[in-house]
Protein backbone atom coordinates (compact mmCIF):
# COMPACT_ATOMS: atom_id res chain seq x y z
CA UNK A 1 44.86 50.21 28.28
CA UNK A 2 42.71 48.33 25.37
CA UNK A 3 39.24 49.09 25.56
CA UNK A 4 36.86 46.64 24.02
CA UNK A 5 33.55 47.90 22.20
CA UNK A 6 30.26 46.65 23.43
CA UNK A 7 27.30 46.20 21.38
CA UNK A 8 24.24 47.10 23.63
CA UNK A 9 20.16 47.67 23.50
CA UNK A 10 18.14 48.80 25.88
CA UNK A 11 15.78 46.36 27.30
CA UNK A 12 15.44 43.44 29.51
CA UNK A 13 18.73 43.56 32.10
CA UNK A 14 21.13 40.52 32.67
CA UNK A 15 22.16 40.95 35.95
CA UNK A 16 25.10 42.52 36.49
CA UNK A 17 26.46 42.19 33.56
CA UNK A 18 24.60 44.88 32.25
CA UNK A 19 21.81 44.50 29.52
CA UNK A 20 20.40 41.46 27.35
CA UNK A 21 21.82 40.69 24.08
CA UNK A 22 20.08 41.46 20.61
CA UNK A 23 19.91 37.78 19.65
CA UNK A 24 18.49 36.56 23.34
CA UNK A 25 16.29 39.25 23.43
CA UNK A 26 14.81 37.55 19.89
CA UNK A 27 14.80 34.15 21.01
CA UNK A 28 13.16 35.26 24.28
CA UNK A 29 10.19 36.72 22.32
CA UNK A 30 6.90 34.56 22.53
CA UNK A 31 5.98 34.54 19.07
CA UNK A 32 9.29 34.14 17.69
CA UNK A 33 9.98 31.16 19.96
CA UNK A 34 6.79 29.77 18.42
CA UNK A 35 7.66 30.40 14.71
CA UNK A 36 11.27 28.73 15.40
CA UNK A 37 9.67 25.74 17.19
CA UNK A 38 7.05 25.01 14.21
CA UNK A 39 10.48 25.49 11.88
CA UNK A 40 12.38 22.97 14.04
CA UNK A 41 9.12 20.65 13.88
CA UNK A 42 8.51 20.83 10.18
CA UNK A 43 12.25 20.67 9.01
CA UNK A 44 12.15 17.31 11.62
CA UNK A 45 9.58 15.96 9.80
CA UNK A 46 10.52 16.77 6.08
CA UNK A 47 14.06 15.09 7.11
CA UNK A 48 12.81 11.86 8.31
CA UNK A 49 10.25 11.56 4.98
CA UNK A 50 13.33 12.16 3.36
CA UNK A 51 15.40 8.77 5.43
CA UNK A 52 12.45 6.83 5.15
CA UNK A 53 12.13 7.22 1.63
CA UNK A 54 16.10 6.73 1.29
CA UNK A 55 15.56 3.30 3.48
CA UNK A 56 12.79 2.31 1.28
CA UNK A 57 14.44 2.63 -2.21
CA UNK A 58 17.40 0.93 -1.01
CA UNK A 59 15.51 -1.83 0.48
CA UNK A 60 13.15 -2.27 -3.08
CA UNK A 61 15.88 -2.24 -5.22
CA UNK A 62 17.28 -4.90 -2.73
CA UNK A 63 14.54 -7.05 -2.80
CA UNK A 64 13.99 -7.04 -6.53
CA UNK A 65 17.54 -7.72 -6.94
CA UNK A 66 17.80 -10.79 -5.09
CA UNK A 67 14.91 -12.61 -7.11
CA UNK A 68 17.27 -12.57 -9.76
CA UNK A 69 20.80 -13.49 -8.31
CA UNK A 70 21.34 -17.20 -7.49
CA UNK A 71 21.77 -18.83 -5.19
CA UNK A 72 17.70 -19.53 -5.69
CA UNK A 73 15.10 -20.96 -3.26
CA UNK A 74 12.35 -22.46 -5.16
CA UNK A 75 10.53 -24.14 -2.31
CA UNK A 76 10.25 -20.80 -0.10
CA UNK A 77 8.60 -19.32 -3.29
CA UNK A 78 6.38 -22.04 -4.01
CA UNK A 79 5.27 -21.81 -0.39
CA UNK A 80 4.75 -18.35 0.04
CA UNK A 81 2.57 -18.73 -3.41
CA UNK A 82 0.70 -21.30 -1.56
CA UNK A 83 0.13 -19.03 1.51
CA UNK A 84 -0.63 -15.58 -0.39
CA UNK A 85 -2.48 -17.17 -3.16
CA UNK A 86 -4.18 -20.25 -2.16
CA UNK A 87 -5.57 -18.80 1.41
CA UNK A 88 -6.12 -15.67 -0.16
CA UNK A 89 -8.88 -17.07 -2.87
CA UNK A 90 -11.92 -17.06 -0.07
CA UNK A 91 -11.42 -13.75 1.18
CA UNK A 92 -11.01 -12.21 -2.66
CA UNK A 93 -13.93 -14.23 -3.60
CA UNK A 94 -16.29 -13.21 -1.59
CA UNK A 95 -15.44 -9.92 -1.88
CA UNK A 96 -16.03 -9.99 -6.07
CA UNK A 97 -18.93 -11.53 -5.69
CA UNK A 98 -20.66 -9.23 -3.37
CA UNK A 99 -19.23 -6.20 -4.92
CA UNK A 100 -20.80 -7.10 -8.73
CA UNK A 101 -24.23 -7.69 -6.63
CA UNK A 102 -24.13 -4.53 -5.08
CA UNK A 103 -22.97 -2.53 -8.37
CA UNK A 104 -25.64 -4.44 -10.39
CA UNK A 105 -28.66 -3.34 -8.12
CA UNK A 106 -27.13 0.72 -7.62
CA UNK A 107 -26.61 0.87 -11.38
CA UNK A 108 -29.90 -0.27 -11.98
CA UNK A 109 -31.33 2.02 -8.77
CA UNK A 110 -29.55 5.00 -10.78
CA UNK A 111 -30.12 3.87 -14.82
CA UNK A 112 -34.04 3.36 -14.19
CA UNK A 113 -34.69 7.20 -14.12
CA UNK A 114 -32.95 7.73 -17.47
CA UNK A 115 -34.37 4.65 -18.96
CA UNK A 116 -31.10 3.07 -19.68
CA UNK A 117 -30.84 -0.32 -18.11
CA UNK A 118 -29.12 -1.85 -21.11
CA UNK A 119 -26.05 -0.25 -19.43
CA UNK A 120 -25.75 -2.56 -16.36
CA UNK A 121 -23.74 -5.13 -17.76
CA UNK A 122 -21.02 -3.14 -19.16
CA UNK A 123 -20.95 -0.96 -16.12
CA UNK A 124 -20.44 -3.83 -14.13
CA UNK A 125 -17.59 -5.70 -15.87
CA UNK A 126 -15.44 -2.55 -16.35
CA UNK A 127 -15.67 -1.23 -13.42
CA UNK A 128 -15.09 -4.75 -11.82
CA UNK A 129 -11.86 -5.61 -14.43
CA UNK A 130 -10.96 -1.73 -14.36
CA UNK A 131 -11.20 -0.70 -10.37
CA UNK A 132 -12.88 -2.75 -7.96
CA UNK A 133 -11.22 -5.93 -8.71
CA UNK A 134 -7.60 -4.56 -8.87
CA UNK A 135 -8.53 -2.22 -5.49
CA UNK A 136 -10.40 -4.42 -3.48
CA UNK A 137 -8.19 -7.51 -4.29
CA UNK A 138 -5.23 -5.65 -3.36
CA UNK A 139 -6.27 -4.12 -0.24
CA UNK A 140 -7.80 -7.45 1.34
CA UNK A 141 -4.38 -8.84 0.67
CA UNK A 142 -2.83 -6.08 2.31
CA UNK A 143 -4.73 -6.70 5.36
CA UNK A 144 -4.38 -10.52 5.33
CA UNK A 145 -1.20 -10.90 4.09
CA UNK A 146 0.95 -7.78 4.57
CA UNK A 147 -0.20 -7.83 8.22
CA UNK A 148 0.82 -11.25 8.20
CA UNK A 149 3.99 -11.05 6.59
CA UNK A 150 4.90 -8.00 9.16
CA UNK A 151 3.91 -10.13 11.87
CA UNK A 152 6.31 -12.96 11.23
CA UNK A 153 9.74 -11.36 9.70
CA UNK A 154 8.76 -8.53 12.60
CA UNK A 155 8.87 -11.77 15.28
CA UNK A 156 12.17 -13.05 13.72
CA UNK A 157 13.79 -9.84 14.04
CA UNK A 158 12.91 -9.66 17.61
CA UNK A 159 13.84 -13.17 18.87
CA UNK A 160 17.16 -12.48 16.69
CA UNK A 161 16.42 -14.75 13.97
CA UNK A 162 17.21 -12.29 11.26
CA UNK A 163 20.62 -12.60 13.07
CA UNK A 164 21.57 -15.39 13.21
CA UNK A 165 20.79 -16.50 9.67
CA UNK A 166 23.55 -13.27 9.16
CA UNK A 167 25.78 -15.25 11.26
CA UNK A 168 25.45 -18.37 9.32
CA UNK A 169 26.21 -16.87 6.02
CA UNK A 170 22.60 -16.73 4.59
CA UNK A 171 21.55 -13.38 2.86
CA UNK A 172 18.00 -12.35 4.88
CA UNK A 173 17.03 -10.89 1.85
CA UNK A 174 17.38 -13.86 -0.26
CA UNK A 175 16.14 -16.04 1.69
CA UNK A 176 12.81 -14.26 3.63
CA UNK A 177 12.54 -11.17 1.42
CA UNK A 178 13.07 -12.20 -2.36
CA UNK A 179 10.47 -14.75 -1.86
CA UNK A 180 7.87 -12.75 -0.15
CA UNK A 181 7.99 -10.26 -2.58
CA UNK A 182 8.06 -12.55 -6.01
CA UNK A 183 4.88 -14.66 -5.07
CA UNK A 184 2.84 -11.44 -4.22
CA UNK A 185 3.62 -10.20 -7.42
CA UNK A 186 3.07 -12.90 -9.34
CA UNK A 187 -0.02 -14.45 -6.73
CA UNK A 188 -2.43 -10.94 -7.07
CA UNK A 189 -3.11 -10.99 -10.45
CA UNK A 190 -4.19 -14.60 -10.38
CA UNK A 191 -6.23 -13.57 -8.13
CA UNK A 192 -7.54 -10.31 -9.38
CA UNK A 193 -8.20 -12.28 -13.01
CA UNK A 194 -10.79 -14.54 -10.15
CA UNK A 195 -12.01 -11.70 -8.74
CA UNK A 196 -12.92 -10.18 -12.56
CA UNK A 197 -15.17 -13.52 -13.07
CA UNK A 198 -16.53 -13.78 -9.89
CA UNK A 199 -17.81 -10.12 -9.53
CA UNK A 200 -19.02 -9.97 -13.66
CA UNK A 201 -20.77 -13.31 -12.41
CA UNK A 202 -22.41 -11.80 -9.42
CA UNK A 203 -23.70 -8.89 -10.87
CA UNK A 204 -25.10 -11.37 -13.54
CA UNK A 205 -26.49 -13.19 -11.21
CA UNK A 206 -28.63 -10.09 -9.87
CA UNK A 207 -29.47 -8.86 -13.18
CA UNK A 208 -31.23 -12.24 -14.21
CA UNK A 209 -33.03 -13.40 -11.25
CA UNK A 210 -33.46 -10.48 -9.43
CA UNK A 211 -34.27 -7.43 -12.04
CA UNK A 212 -35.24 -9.84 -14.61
CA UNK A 213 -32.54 -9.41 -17.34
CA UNK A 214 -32.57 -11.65 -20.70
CA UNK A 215 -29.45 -13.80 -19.98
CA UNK A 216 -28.48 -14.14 -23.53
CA UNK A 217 -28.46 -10.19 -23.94
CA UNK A 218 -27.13 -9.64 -20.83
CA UNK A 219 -24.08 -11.33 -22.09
CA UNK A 220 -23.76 -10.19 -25.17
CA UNK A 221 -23.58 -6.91 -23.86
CA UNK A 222 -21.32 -7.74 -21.63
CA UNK A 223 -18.88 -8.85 -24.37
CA UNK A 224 -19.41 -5.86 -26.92
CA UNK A 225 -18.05 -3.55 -24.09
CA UNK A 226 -15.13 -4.97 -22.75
CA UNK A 227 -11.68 -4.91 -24.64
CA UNK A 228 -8.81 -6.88 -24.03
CA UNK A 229 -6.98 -3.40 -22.39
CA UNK A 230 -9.79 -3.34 -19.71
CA UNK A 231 -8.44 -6.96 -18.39
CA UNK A 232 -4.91 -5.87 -18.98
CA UNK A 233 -4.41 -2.96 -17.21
CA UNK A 234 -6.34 -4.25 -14.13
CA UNK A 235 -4.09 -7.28 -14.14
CA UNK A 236 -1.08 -5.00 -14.55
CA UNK A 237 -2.40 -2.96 -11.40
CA UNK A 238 -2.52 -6.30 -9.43
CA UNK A 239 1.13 -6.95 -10.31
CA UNK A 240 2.08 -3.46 -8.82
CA UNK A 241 -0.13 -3.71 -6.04
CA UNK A 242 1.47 -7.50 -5.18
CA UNK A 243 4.59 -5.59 -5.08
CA UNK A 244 3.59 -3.13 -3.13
CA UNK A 245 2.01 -5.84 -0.20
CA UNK A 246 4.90 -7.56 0.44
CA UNK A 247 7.18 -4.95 0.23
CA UNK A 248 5.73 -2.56 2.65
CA UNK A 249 4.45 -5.81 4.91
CA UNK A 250 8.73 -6.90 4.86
CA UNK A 251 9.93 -3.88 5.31
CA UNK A 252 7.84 -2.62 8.45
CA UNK A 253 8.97 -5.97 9.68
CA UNK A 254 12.34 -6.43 9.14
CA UNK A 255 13.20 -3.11 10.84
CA UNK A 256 10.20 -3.32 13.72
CA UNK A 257 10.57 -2.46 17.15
CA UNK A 258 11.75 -4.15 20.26
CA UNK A 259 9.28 -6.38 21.85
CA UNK A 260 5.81 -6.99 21.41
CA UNK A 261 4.74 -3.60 20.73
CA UNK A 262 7.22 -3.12 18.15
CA UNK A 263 5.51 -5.89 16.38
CA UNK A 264 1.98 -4.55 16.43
CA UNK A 265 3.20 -1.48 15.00
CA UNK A 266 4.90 -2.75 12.65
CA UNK A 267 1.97 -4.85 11.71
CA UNK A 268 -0.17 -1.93 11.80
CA UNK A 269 2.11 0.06 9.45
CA UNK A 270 2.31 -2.43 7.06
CA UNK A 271 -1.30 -2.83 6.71
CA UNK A 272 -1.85 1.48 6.34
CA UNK A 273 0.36 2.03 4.22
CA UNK A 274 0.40 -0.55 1.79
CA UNK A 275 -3.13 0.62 1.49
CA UNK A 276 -2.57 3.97 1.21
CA UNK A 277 0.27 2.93 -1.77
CA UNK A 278 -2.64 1.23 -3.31
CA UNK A 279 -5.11 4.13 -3.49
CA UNK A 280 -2.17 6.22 -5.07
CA UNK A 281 -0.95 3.77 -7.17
CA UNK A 282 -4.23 2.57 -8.69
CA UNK A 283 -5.08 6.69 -9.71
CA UNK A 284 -1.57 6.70 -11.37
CA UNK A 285 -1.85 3.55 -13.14
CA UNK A 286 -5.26 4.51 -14.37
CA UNK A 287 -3.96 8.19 -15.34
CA UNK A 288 -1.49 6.25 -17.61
CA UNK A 289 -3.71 4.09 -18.88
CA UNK A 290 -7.13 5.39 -19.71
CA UNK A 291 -6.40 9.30 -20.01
């Protein structure tokens, strides 16, 4: 007769087959089933940051390749400069101007008690060419536009759209993507460089018939503080940020969700975190740049 050796610990019994194993008597343990669920949950998460990232590269590097192989569509691109651009100059405007009015009267509220009003005017224009016009330009676009563009590649995926131009032989990406993502990167510095006058214009506005400002001064310290990289790097900030619009706003759309809710969501991702891009992006750029 063979006789087989059994590994055994006292504790919990099995039934007849005599007592629990070492390794189910672990798993069996409250705490440890805890600590191997919040493994299970983090490792889950850490893996899909890492696909999503993966996806997104590959889909970038896509959509910056296609702007540059032919075949070229010059009429989608001058369109979708029309419709990011164009329709995007109200909401930008208005948002420059209002934001050099408000930073005109708190600078002023906060230079009074240290006697040092002559500081308004350069406050104002770099912190409109240096920030607030890159910022706020970029994230109204993201909710106008990136929602927008989310909304409508997001519909075309769902009604199969996106699949049949595949049948017909046309490259989605040249032909919905490439476009998308050239005019927003070319469209937000236009309007950023709008936003810089506009805002610099409103807070002058303030300062000279509100607080009662010289306007000849006013503008000639306006000019002795700002530099040529002051414009620069906010108008290479738009450029990323552009980027960043209509690639997040494609890319939550082109791989949304059955159905209608798969659209919002889409939309809704779009919006977040192109916004969230731009916050991060804007502190890099500005690390780079002014450190």
């Amino acid at each position: 007769m063979t006789s087989e050796a059994k590994i055994e610990t006292p504790g919990v019994s099995g039934g007849g087959s005599g007592k629990t194993p070492l390794h189910q008597q672990i798993h069996a343990h409250p705490i440890t089933e805890k600590l191997l669920d919040a493994c299970e949950t983090i490792g889950g998460t850490i893996m899909r940051l890492i696909r999503g990232t993966g996806r997104l590269s590959l889909f970038v590097g896509q959509s910056i390749a296609h702007i540059f192989l032919p075949p070229y569509f010059p009429r989608l691109v001058l369109r979708q400069l029309i419709d990011i651009g164009y329709y995007s100059l109200p909401v930008v405007g208005m948002t420059a101007l209002f934001t050099g009015m408000v930073l005109a009267l708190q600078s002023y509220t906060g230079f009074t008690r240290f006697n040092a009003e002559g500081a308004i005017a350069g406050v104002v224009v770099l912190s409109m060419t240096r920030e607030l016009a890159p910022v706020l330009a970029g994230l109204m676009v993201a909710g106008r536009v990136g929602a927008a563009i989310a909304a409508e590649i997001g519909t075309m995926r769902v009604t199969e759209q996106i699949d049949a131009l595949t049948t017909l032989s046309v490259n989605p990406f040249k032909y919905l993507i490439a476009p998308r993502v050239l005019a927003g990167t070319l469209m937000l510095p236009c309007l950023v460089l709008l936003g810089d006058i506009v805002g610099v214009f409103g807070g002058y506005i303030v300062s000279i018939y509100n607080l009662g400002f010289n306007p000849g001064r006013y503008l000639s310290q306006t000019w002795d503080v700002v530099e040529n990289i002051d414009v620069i790097s906010g108008l290479i900030k738009a450029a990323v940020f552009g980027l960043i619009v209509a690639v997040m706003g494609c890319y939550h759309g082109y791989n949304s969700g059955r159905g209608a809710q798969g659209v919002g969501a889409a939309t809704t991702n779009a919006v977040v975190s192109a916004s969230i891009l731009i916050l991060i992006f804007n502190y890099l750029l500005t690390q780079v740049f002014f450190s």
